[in-house]
C-alpha atoms as a PDB file:
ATOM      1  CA  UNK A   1       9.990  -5.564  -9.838  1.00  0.00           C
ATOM      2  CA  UNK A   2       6.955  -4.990 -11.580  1.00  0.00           C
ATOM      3  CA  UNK A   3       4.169  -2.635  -9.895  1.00  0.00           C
ATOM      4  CA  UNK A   4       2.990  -4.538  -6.658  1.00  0.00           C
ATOM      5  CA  UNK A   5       0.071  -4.336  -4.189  1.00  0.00           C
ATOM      6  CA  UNK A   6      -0.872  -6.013  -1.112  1.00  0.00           C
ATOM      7  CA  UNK A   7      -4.150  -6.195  -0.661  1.00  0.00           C
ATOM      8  CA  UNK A   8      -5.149  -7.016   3.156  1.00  0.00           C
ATOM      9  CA  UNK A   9      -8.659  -6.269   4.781  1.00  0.00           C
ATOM     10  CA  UNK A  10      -9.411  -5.639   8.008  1.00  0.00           C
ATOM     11  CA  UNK A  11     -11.884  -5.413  10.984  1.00  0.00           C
ATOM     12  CA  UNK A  12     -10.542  -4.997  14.937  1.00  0.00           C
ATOM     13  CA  UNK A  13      -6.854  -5.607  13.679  1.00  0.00           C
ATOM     14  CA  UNK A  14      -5.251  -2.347  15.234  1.00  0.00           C
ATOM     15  CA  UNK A  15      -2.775  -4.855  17.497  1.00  0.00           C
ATOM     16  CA  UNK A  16      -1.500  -6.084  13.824  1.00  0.00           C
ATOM     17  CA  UNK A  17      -1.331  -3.785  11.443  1.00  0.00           C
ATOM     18  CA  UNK A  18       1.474  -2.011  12.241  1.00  0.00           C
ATOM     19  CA  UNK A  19       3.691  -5.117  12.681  1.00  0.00           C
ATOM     20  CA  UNK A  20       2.420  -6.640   9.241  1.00  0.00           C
ATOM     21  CA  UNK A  21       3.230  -3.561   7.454  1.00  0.00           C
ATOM     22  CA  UNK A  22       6.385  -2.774   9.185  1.00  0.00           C
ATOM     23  CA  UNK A  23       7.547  -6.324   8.430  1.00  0.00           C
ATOM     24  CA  UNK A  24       6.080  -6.252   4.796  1.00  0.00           C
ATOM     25  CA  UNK A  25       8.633  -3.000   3.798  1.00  0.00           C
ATOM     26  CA  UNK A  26      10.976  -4.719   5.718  1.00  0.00           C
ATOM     27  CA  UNK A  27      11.370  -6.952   2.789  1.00  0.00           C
ATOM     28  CA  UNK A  28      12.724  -4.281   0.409  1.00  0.00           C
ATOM     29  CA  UNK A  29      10.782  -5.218  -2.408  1.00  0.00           C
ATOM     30  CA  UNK A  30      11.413  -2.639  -5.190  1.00  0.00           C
ATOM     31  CA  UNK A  31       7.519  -0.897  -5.877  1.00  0.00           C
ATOM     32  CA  UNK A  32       5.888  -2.773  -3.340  1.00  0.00           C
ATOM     33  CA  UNK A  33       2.578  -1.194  -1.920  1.00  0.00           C
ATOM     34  CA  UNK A  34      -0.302  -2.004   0.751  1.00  0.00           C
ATOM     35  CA  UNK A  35      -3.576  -1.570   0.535  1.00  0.00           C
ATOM     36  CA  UNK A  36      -6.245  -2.203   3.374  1.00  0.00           C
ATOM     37  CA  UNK A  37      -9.674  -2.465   3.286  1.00  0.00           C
ATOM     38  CA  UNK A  38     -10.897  -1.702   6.612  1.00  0.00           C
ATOM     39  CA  UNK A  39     -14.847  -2.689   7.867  1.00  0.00           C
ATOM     40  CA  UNK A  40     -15.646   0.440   9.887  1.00  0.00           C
ATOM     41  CA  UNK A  41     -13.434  -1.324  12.332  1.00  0.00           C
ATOM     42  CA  UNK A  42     -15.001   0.069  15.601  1.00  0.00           C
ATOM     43  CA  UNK A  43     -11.028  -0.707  17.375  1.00  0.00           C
ATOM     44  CA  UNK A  44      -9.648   1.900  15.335  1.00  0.00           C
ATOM     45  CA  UNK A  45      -8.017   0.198  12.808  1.00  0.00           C
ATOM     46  CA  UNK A  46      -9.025   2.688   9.965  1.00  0.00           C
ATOM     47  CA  UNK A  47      -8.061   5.643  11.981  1.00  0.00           C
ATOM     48  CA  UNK A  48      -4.543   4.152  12.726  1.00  0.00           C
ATOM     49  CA  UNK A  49      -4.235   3.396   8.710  1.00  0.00           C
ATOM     50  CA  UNK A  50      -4.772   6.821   8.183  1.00  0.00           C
ATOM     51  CA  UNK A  51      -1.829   7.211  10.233  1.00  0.00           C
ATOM     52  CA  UNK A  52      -0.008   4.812   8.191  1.00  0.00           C
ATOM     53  CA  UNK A  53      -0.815   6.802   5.125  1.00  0.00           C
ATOM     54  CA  UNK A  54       0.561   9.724   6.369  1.00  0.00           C
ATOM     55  CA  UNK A  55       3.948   7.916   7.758  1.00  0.00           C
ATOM     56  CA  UNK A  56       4.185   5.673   4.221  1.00  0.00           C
ATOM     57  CA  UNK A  57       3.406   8.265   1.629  1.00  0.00           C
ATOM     58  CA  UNK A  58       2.539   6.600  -1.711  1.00  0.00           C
ATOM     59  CA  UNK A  59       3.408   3.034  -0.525  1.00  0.00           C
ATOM     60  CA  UNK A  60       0.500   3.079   2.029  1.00  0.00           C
ATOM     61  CA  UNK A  61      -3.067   2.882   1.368  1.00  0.00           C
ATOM     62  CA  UNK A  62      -6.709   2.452   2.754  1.00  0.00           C
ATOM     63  CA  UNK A  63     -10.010   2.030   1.673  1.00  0.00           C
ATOM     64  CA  UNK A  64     -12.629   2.694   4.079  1.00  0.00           C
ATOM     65  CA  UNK A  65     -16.340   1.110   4.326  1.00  0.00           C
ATOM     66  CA  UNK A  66     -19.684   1.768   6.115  1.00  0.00           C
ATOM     67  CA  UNK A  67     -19.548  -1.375   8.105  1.00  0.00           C
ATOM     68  CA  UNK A  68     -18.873  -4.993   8.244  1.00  0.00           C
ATOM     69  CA  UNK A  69     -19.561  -6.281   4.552  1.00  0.00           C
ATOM     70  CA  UNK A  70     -17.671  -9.384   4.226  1.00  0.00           C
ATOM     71  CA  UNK A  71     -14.212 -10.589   3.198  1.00  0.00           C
ATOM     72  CA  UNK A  72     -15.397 -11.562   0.094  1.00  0.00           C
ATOM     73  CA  UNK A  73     -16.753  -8.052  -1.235  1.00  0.00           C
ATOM     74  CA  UNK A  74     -13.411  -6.764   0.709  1.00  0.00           C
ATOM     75  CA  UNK A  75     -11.165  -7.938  -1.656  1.00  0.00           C
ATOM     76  CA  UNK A  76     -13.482  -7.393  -4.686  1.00  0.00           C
ATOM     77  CA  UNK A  77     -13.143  -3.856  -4.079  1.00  0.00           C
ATOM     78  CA  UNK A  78      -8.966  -4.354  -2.717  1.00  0.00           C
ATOM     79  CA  UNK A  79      -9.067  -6.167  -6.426  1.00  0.00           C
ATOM     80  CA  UNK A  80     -10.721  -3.406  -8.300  1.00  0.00           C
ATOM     81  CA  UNK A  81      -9.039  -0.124  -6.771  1.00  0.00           C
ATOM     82  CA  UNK A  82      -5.597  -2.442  -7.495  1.00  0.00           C
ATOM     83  CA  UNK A  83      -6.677  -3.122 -11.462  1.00  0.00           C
ATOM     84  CA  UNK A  84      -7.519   0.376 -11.930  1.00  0.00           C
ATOM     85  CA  UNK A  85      -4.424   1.827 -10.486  1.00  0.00           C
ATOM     86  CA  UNK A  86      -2.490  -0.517 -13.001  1.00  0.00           C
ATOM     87  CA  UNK A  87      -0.612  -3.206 -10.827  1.00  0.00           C
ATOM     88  CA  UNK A  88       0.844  -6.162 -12.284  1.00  0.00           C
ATOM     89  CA  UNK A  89       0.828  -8.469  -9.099  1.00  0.00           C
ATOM     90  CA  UNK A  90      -1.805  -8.381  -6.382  1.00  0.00           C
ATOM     91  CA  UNK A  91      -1.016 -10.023  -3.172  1.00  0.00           C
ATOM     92  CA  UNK A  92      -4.145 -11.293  -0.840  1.00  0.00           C
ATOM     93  CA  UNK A  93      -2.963 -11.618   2.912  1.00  0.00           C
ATOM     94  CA  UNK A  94      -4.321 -11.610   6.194  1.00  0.00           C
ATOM     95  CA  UNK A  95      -3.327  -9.177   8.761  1.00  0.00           C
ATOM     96  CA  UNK A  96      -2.795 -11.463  11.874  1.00  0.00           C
ATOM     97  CA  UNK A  97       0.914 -13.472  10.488  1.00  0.00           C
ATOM     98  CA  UNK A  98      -0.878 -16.234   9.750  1.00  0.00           C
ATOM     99  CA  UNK A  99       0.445 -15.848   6.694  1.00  0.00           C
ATOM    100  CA  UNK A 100       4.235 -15.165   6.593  1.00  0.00           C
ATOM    101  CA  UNK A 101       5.567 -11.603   4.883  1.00  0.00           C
ATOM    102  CA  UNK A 102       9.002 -13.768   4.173  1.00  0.00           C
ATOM    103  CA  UNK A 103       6.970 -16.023   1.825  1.00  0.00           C
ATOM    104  CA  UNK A 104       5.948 -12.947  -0.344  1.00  0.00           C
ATOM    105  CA  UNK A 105       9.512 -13.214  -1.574  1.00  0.00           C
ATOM    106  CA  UNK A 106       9.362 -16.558  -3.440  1.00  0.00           C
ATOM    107  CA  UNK A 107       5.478 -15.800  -4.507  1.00  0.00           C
ATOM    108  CA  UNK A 108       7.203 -12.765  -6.302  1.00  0.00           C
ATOM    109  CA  UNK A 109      10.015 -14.766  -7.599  1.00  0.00           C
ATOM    110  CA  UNK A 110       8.277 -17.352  -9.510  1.00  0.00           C
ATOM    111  CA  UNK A 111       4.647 -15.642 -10.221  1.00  0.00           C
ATOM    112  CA  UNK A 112       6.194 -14.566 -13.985  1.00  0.00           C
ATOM    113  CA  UNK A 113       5.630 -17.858 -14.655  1.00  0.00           C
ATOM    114  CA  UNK A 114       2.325 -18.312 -13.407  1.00  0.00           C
ATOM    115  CA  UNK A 115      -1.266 -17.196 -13.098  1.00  0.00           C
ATOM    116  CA  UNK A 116      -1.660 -17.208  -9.156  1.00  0.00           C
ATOM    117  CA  UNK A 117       0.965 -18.174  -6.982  1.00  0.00           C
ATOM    118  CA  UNK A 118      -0.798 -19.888  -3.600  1.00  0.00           C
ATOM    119  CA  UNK A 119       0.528 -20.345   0.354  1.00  0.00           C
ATOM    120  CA  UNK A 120      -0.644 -23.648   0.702  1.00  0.00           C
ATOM    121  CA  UNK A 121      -0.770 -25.521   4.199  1.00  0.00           C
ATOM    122  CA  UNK A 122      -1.257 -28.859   2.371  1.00  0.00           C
ATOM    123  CA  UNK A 123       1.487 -29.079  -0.439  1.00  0.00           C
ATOM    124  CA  UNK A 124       4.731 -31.458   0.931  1.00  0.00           C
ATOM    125  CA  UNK A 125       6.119 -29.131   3.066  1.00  0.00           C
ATOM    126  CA  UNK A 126       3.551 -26.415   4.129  1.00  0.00           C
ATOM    127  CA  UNK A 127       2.335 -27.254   8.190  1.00  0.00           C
ATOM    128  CA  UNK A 128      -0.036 -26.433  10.354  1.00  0.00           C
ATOM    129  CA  UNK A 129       0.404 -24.060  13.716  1.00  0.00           C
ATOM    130  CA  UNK A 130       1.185 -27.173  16.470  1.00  0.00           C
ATOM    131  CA  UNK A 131      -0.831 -25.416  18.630  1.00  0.00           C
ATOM    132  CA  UNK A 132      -4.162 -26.322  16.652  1.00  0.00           C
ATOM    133  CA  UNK A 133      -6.585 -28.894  18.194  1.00  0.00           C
ATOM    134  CA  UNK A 134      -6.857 -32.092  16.616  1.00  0.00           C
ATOM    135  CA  UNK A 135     -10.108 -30.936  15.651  1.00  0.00           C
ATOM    136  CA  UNK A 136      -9.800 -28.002  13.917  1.00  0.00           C
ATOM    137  CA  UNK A 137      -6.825 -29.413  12.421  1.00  0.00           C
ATOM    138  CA  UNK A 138      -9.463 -32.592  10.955  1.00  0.00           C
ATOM    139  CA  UNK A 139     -11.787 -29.952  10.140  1.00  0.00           C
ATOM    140  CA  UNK A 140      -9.201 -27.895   8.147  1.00  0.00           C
ATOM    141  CA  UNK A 141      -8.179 -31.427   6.314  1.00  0.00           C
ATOM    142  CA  UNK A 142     -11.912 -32.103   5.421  1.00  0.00           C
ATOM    143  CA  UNK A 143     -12.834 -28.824   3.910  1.00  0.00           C
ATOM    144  CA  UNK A 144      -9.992 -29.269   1.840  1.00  0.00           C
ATOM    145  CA  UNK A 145      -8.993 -32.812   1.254  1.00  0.00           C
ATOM    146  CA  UNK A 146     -12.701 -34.522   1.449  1.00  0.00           C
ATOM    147  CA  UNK A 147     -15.590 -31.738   0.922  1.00  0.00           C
ATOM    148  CA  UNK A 148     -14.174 -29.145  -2.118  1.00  0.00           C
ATOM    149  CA  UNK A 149     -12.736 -31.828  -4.008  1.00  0.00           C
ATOM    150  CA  UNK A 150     -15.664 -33.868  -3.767  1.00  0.00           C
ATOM    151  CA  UNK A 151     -18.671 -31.204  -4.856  1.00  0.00           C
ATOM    152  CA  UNK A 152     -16.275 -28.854  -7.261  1.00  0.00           C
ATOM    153  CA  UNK A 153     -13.646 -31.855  -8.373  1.00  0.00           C
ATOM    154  CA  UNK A 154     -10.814 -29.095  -7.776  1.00  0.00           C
ATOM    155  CA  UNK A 155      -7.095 -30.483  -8.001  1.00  0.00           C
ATOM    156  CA  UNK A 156      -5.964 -27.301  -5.667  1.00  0.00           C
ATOM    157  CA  UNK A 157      -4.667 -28.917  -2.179  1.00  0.00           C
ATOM    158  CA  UNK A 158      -5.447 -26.094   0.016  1.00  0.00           C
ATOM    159  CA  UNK A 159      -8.366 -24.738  -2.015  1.00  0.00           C
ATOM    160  CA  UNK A 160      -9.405 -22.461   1.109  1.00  0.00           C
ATOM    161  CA  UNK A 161      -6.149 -20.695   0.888  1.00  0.00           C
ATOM    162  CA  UNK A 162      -6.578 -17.218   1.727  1.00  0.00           C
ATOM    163  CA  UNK A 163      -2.861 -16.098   0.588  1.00  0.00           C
ATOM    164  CA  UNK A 164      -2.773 -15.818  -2.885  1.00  0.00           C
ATOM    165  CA  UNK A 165      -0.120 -13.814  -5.345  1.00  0.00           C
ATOM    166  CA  UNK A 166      -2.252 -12.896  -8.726  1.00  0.00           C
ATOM    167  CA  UNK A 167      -1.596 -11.471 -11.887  1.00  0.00           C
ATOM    168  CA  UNK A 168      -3.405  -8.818 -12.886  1.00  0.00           C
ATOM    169  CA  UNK A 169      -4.766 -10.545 -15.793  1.00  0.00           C
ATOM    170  CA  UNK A 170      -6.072 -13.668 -14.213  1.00  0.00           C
ATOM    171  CA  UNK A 171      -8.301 -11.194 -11.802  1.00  0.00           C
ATOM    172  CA  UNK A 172      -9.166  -9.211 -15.305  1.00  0.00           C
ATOM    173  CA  UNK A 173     -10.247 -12.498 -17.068  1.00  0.00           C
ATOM    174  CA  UNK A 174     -12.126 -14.110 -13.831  1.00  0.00           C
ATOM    175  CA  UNK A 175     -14.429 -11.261 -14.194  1.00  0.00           C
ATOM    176  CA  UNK A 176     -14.725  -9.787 -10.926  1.00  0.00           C
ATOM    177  CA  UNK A 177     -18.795  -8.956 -10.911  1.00  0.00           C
ATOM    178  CA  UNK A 178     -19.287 -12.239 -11.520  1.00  0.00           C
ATOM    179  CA  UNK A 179     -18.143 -13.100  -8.099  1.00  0.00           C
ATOM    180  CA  UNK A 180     -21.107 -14.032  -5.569  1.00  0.00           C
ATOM    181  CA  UNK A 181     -19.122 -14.986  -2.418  1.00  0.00           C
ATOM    182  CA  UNK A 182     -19.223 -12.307   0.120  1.00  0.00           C
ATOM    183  CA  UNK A 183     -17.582 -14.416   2.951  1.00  0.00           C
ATOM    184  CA  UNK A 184     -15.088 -16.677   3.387  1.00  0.00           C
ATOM    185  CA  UNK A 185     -16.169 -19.019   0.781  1.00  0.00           C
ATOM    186  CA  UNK A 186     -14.596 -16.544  -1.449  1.00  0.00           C
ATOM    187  CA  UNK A 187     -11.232 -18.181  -1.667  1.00  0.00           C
ATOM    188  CA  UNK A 188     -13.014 -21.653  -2.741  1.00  0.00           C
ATOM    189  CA  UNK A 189     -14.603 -19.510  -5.325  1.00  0.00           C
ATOM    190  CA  UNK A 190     -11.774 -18.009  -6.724  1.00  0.00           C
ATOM    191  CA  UNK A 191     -10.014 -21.347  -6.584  1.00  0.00           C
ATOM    192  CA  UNK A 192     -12.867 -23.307  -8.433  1.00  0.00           C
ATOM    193  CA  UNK A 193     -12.854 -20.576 -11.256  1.00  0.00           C
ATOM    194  CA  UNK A 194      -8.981 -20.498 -11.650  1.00  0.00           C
ATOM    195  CA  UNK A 195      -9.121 -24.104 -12.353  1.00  0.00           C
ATOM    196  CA  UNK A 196     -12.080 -24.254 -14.346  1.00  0.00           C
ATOM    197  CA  UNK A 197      -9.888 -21.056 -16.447  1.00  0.00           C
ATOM    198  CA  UNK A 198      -7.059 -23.615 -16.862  1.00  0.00           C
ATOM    199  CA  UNK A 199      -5.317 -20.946 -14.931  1.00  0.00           C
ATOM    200  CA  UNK A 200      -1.057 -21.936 -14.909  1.00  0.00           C
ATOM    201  CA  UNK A 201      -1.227 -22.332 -10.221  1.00  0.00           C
ATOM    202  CA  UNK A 202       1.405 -23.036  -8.608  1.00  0.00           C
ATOM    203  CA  UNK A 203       1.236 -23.819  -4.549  1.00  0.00           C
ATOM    204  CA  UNK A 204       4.172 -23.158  -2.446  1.00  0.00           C
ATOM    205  CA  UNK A 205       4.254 -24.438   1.152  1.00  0.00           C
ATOM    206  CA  UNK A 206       3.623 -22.107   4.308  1.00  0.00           C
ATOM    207  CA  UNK A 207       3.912 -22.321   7.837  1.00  0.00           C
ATOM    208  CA  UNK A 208       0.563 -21.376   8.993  1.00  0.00           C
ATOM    209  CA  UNK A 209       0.912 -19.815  11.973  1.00  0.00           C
ATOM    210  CA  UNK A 210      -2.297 -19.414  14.838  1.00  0.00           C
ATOM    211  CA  UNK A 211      -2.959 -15.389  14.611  1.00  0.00           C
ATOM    212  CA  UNK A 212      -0.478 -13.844  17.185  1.00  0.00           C
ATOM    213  CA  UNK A 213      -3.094 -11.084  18.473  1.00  0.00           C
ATOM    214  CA  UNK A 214      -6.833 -10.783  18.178  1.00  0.00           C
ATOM    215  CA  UNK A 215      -9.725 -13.181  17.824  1.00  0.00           C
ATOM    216  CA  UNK A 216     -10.126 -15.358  14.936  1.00  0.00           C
ATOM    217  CA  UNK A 217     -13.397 -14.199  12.945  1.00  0.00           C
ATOM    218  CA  UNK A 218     -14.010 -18.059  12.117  1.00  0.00           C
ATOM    219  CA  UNK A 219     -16.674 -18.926  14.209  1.00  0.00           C
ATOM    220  CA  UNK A 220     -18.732 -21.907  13.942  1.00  0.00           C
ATOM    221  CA  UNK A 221     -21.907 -20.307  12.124  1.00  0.00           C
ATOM    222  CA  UNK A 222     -19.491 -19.163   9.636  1.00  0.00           C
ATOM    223  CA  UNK A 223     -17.809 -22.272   8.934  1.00  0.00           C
ATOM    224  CA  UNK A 224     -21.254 -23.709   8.353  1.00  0.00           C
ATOM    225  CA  UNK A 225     -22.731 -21.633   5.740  1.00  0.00           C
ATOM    226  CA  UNK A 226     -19.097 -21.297   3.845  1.00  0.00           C
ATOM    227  CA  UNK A 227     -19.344 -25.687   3.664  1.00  0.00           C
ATOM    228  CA  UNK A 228     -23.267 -25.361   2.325  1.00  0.00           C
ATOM    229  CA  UNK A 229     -22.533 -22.688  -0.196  1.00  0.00           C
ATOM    230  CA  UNK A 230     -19.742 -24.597  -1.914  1.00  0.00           C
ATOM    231  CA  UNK A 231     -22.520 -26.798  -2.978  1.00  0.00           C
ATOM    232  CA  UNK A 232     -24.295 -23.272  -4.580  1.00  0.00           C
ATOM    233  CA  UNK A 233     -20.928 -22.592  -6.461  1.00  0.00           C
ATOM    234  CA  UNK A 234     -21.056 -26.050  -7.952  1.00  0.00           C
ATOM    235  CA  UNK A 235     -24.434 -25.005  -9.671  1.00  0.00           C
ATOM    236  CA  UNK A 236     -23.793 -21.725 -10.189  1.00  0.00           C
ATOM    237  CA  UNK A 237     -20.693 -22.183 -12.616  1.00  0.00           C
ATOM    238  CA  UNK A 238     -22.321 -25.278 -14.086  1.00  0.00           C
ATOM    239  CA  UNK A 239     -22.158 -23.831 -17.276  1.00  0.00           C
ATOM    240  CA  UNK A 240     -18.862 -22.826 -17.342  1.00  0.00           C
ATOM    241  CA  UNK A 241     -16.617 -24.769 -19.754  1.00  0.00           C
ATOM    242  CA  UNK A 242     -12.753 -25.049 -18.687  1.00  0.00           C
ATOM    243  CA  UNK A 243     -10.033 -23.234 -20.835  1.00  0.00           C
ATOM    244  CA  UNK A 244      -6.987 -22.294 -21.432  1.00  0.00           C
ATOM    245  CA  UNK A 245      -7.891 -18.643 -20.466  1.00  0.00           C
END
């Protein structure tokens, strides 16, 4: 297996982040590594992935930053530290098994002959947690099926996917200080480019589970501005031609 990275960021996941790594390794992926990112998490997240570091020695990794700066610029820098330590495949994740470690496996498998390999909720067979509401379960649909697709034209079914399997030279070729988003919208924004790119994607379907521990950082204000500044993206990359990368 070629040199591989997780990259996961965090803030107030210390009831998680043991589990998600234990259960990563469990997989026994041949040169498979974690990264986090940790926000200044005041639970003590950071302090308990310095433990990590200690008990996973060159597997286990951390990055830590003055405060709460956004998922977006999170994974920038996850992105960055990965490219310059020379990984081939970089893994985004969240930390609360909304995601599932198992699907890592078949991302891995298949990525060779791809540019990004996506956990989509929306591809024929992918679901939803059945303990959703009906609402956020419409809301989830719209942002995908009605609103991206309607100001960006992206083909992508779960555009807001947030589990993503890249290679390193799709991330090279985006151009990572191009990348505005500093919140969540970052996933739409790395979607939109990849397809504008003619990037090879390929979306696999995941059980998306509700987060186990914790409290979601979605909050209404949040889903708010990530819906207006899909509209920004839109004329921001207006003059942005698509390829064949």
């Amino acid at each position: 297996m070629p040199k591989t990275v997780i990259v996961i960021p965090t803030y107030n996941e210390v009831d998680n982040l043991s589990n998600i790594t234990s259960a990563l390794f469990e997989l026994a992926i041949d040169n498979l590594e974690i990264l986090v990112v940790d926000d200044a998490s005041p639970d003590g997240t950071g302090q308990l992935a310095d433990q990590l570091v200690l008990k996973y020695p060159g597997r286990f990794h951390i990055l830590h930053r003055a405060g709460k700066l956004g998922l977006g610029t999170a994974y920038i820098e996850g992105f960055e530290w990965a490219l310059a330590q020379g990984y081939q495949y970089i893994i985004q994740m969240d930390a609360d098994f909304s995601h599932p470690p198992e699907s890592v496996l078949q991302m891995l498998a298949i990525i060779p002959d791809y540019d990004v390999v996506i956990g989509s909720r929306y591809v024929k067979g992918g679901r939803l947690d059945v303990r959703w509401a009906w609402y956020r379960r419409l809301l989830s649909w719209w942002a995908n099926s009605v609103w991206v697709r309607l100001i960006l034209g992206t083909k992508t079914k779960d555009a807001t996917a947030g589990f993503k399997c890249w290679k390193a030279g799709a991330l090279q070729h985006i151009g990572l200080d191009r990348i505005r988003s500093t919140g969540y919208i970052f996933t739409v924004e790395m979607c939109y480019l990849s397809e504008k790119f003619g990037y090879r994607i390929k979306e696999i379907p995941i059980y998306f589970e509700d987060r186990r521990i914790g409290e979601s950082k979605m909050d209404s204000g949040v889903k708010i501005e990530a819906a207006l500044r899909v509209i920004e993206l839109r004329s921001y990359y207006r003059n942005i031609k698509p390829s064949n990368g």
